[in-house]
C-alpha atoms as a PDB file:
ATOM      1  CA  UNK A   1      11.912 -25.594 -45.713  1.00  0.00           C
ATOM      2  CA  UNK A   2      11.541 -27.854 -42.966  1.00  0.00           C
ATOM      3  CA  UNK A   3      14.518 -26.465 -41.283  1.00  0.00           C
ATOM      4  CA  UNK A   4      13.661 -23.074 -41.702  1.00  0.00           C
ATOM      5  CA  UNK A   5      10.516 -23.229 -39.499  1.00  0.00           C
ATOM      6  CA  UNK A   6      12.295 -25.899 -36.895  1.00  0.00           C
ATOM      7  CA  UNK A   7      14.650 -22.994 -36.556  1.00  0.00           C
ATOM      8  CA  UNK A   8      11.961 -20.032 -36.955  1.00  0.00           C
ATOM      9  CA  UNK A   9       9.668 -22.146 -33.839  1.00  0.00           C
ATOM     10  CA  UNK A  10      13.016 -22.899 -32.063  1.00  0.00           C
ATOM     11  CA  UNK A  11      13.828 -18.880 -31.985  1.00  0.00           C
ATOM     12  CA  UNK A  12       9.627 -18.053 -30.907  1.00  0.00           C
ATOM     13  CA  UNK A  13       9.832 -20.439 -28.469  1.00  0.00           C
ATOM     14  CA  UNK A  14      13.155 -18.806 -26.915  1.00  0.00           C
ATOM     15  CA  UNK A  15      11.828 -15.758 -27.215  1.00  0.00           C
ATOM     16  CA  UNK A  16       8.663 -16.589 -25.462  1.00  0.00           C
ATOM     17  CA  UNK A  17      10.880 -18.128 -22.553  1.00  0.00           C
ATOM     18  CA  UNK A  18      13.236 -15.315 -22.282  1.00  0.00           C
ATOM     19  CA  UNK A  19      10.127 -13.103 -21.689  1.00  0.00           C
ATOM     20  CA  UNK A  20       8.141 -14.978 -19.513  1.00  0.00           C
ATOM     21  CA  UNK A  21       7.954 -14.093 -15.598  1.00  0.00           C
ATOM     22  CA  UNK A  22      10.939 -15.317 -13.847  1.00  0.00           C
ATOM     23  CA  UNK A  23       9.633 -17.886 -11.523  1.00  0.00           C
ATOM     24  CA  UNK A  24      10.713 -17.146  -7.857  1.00  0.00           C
ATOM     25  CA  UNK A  25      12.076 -21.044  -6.642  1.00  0.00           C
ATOM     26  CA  UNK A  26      11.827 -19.487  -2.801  1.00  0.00           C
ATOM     27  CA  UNK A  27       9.469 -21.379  -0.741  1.00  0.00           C
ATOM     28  CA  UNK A  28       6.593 -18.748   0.430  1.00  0.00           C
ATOM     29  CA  UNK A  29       4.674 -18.533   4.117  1.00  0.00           C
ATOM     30  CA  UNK A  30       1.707 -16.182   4.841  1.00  0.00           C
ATOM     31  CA  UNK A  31       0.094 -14.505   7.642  1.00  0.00           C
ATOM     32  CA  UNK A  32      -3.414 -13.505   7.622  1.00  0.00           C
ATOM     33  CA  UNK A  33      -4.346 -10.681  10.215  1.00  0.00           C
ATOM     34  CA  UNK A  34      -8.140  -9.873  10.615  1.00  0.00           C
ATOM     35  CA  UNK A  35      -9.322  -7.321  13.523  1.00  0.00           C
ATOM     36  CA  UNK A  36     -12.204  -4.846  13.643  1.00  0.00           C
ATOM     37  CA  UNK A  37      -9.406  -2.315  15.713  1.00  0.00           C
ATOM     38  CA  UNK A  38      -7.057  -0.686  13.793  1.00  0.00           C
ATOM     39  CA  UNK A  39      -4.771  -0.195  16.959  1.00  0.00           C
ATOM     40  CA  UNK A  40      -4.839  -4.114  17.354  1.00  0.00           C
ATOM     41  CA  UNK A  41      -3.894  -4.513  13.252  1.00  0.00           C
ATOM     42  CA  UNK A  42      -0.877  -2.319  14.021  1.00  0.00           C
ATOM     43  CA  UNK A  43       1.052  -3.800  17.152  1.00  0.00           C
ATOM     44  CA  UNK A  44      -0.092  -7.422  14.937  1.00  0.00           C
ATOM     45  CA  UNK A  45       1.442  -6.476  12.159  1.00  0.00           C
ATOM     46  CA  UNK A  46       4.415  -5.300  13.775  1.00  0.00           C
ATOM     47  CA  UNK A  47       4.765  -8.674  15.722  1.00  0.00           C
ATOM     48  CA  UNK A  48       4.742 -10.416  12.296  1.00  0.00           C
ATOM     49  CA  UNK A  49       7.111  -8.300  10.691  1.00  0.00           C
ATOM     50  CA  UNK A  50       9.422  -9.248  13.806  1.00  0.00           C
ATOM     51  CA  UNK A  51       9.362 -12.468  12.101  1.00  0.00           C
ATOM     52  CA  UNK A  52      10.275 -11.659   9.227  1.00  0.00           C
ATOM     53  CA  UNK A  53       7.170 -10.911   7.416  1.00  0.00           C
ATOM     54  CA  UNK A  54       6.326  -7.844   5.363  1.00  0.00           C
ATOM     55  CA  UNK A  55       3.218  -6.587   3.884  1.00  0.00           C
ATOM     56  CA  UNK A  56       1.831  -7.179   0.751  1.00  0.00           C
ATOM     57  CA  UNK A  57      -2.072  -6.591   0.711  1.00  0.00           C
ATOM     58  CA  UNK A  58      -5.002  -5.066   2.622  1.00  0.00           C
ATOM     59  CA  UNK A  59      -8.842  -4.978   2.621  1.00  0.00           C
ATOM     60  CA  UNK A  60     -11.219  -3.889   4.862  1.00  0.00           C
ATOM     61  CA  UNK A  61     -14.900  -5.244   4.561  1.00  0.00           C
ATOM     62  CA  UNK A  62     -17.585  -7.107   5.644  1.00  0.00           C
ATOM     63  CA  UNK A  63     -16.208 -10.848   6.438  1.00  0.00           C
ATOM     64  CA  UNK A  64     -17.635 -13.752   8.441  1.00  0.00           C
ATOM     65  CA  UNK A  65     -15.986 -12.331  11.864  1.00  0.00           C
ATOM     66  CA  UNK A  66     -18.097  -8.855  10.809  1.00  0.00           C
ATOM     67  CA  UNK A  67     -16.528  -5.878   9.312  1.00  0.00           C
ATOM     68  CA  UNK A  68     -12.987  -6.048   9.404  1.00  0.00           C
ATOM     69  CA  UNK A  69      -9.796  -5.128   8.448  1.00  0.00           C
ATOM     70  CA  UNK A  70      -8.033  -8.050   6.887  1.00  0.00           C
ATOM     71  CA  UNK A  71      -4.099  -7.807   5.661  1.00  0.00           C
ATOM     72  CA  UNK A  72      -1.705 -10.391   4.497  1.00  0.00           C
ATOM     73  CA  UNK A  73       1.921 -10.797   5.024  1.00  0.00           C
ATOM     74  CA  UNK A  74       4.767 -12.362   3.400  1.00  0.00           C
ATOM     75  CA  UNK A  75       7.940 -14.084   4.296  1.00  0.00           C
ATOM     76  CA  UNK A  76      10.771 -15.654   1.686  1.00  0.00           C
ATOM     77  CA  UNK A  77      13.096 -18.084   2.215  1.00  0.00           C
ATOM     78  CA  UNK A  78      15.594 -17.833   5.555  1.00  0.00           C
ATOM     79  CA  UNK A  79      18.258 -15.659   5.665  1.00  0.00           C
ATOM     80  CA  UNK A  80      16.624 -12.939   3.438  1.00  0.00           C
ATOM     81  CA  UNK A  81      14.138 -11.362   5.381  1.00  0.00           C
ATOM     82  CA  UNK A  82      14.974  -7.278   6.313  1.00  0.00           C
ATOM     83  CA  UNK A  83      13.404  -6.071   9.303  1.00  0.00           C
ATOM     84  CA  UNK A  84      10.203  -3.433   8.766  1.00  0.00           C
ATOM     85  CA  UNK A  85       7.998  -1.621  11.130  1.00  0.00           C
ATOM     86  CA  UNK A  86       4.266  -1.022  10.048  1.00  0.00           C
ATOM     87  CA  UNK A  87       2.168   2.128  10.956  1.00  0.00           C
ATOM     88  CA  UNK A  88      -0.997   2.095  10.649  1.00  0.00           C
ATOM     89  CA  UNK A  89      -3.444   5.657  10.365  1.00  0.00           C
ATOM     90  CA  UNK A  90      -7.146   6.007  10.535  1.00  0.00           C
ATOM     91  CA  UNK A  91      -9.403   9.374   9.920  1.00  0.00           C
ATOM     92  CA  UNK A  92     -12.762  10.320   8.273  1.00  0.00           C
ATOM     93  CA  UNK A  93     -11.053  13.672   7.525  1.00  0.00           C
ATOM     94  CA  UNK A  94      -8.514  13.974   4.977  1.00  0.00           C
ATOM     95  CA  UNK A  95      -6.697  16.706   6.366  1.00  0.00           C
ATOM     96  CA  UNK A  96      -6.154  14.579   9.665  1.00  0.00           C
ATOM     97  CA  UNK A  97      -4.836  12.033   6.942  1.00  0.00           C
ATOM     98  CA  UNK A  98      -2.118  14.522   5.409  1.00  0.00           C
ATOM     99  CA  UNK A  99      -0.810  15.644   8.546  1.00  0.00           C
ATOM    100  CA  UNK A 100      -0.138  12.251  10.177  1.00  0.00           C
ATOM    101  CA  UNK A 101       1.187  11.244   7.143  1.00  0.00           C
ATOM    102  CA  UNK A 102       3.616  14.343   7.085  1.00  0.00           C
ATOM    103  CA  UNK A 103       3.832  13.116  10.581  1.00  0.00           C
ATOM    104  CA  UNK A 104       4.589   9.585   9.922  1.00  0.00           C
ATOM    105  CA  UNK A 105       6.378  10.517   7.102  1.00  0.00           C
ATOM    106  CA  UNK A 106       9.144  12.649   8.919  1.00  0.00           C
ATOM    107  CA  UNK A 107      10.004   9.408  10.694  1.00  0.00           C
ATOM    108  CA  UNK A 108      11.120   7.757   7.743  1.00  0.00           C
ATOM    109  CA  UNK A 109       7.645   5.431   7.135  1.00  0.00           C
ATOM    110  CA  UNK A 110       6.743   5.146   3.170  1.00  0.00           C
ATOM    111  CA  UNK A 111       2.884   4.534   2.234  1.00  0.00           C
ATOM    112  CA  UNK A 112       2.404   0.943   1.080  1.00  0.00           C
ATOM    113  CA  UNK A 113      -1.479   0.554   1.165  1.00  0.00           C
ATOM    114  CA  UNK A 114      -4.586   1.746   1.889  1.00  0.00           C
ATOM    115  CA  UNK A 115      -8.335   0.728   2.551  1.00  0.00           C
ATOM    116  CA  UNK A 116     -11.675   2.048   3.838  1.00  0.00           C
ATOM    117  CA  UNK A 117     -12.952   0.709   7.033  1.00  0.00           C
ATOM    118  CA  UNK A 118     -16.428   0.637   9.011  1.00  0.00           C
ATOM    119  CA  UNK A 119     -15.711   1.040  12.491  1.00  0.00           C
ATOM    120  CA  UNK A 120     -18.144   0.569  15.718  1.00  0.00           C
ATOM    121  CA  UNK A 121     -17.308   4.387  16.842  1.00  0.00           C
ATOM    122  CA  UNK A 122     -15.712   6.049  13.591  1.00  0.00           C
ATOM    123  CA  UNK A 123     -17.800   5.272  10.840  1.00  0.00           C
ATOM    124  CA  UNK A 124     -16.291   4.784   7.793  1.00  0.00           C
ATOM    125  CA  UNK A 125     -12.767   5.547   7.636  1.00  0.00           C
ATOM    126  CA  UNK A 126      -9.942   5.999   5.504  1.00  0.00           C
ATOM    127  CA  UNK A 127      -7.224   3.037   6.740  1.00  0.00           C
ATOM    128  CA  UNK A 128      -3.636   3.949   5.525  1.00  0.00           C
ATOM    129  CA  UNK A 129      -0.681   1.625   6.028  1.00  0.00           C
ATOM    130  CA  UNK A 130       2.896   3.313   6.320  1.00  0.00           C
ATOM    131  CA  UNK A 131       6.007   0.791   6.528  1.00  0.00           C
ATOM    132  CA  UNK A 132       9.636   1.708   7.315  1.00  0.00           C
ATOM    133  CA  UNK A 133      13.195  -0.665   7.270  1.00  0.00           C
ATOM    134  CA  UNK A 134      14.510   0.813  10.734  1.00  0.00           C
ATOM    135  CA  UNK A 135      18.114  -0.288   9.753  1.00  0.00           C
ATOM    136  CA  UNK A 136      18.039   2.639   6.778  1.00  0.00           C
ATOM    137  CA  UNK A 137      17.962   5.999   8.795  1.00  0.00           C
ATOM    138  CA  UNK A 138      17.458   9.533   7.153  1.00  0.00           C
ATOM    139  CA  UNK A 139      14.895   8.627   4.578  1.00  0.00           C
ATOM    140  CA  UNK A 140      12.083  10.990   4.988  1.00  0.00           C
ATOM    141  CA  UNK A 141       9.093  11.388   3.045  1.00  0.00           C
ATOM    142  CA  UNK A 142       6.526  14.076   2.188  1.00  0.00           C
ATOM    143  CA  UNK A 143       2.762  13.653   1.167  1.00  0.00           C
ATOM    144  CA  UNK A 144       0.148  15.648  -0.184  1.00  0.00           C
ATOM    145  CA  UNK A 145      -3.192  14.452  -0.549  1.00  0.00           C
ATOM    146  CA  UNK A 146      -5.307  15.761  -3.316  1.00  0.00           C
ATOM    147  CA  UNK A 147      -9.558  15.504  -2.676  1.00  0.00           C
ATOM    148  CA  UNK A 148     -12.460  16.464  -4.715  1.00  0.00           C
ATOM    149  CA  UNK A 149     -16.264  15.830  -4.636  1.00  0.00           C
ATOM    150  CA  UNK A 150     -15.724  15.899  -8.873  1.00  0.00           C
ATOM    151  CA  UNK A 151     -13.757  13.467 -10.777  1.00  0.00           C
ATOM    152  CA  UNK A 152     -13.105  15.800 -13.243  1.00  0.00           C
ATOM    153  CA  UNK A 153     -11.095  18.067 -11.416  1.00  0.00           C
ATOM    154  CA  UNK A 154      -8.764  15.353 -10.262  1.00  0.00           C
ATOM    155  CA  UNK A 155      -6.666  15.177 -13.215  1.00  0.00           C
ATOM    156  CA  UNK A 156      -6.038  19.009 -12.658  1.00  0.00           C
ATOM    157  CA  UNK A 157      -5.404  18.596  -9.133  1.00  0.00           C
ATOM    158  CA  UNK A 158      -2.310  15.699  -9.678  1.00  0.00           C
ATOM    159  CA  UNK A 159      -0.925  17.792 -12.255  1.00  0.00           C
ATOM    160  CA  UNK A 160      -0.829  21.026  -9.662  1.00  0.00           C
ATOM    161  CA  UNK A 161       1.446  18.491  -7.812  1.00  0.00           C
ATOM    162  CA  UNK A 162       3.528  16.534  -9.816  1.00  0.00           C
ATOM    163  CA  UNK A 163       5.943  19.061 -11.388  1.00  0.00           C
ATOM    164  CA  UNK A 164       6.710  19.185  -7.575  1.00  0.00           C
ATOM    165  CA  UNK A 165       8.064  15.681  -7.549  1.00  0.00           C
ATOM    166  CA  UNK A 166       5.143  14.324  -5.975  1.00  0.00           C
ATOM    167  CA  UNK A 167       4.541  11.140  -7.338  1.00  0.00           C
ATOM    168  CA  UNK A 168       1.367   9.031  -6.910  1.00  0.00           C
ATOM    169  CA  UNK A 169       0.452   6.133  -4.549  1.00  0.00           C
ATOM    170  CA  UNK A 170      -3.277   5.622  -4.853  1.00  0.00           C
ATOM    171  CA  UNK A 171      -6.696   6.460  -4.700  1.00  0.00           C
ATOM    172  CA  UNK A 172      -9.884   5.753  -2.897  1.00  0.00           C
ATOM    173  CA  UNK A 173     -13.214   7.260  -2.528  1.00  0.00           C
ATOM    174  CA  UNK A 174     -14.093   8.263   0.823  1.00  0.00           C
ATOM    175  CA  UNK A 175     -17.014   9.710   2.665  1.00  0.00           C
ATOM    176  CA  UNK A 176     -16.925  13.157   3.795  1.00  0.00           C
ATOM    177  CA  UNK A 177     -17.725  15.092   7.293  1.00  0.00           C
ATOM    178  CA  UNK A 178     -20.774  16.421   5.686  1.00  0.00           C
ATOM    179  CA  UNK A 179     -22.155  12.740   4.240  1.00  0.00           C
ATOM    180  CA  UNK A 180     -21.229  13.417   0.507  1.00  0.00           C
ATOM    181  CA  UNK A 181     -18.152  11.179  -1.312  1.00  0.00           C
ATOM    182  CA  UNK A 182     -14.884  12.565  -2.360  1.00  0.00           C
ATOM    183  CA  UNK A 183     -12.080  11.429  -4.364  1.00  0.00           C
ATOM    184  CA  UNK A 184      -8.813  11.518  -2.442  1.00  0.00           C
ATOM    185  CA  UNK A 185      -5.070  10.794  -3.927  1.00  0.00           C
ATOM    186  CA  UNK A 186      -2.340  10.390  -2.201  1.00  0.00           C
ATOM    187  CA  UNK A 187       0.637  11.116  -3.491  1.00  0.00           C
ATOM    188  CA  UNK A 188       4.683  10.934  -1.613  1.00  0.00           C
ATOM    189  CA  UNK A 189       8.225  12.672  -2.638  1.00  0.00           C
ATOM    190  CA  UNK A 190      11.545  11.705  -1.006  1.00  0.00           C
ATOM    191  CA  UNK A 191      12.229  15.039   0.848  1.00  0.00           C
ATOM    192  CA  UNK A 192      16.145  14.114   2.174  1.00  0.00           C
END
């Protein structure tokens, strides 16, 4: 009997070990960004990235150098970083949003984050990040950008899109022209 629940705990353990996270061994550095200009968070970013870095979070908000937009990036071990390019798009208006994302889009850039952002002259906007590997050409993406003053209707609104091959990147709730909130989803396709 004894054996049979060495060998039963032996097995869970495995089990447990096979399924846990696979630990990455690669030493880690970070770069944190912080600026209240979204034109300034762009060529920094891309600086960064010339180091090697890429993207892997964004906020914007209220911090001790004021309201800012704050974004960290990531760098692995030598040898295995790929080269991106980061642009970055800001609008109170979410069809400005779709079309420089079409825009941005049709240069090969893929959305990788978003945030909202208090600005001295803009208000609040909508902060979208787009990224790109320049060393893979003809990618091309599409977006679509779904908004609604009801959350209800959102689910329909997805679902208008997705048998399209649009598939979803996030959501946010933004501030309209007219000083009311809206829901806006964005969603991408591959289009090449």
């Amino acid at each position: 009997m004894m054996l049979t629940w060495l060998l039963v705990g032996s097995f869970t353990w495995m089990l447990g070990w096979a399924n846990a996270p696979t630990m990455n061994l690669d030493a880690m550095s970070y770069k944190l960004l912080a600026t209240n200009k979204t034109g300034t968070m762009e060529k920094e970013m891309n600086d960064v990235a010339a180091q090697g870095f890429k993207f892997v979070g964004t906020m914007g908000g209220e911090t001790m150098g004021g309201n800012e937009i704050v974004v960290i990036m990531q760098k692995g071990a030598a040898g295995k970083a790929t080269r991106y390019e980061y642009k970055l798009l800001a609008t109170r208006k979410t069809s400005t949003m779709e079309k420089e994302l079409n825009d941005a889009g049709a240069q090969g850039f893929s959305y990788v984050g978003q945030t909202i952002h208090e600005s001295t002259f803009g208000g609040r906007e909508v902060i979208v990040i787009m990224e790109r590997q320049p060393d893979i050409p003809n990618v091309k993406y599409g977006y679509k950008l779904q908004a609604t003053n009801r959350t209800s209707t959102m689910e329909k609104e997805l679902n208008a899109v997705g048998p399209n091959g649009y598939e979803f990147c996030n959501i946010t709730v933004a501030k309209t022209s007219f000083g009311g909130n809206e829901v806006v989803a964005i969603l991408r396709k591959q289009i090449n």
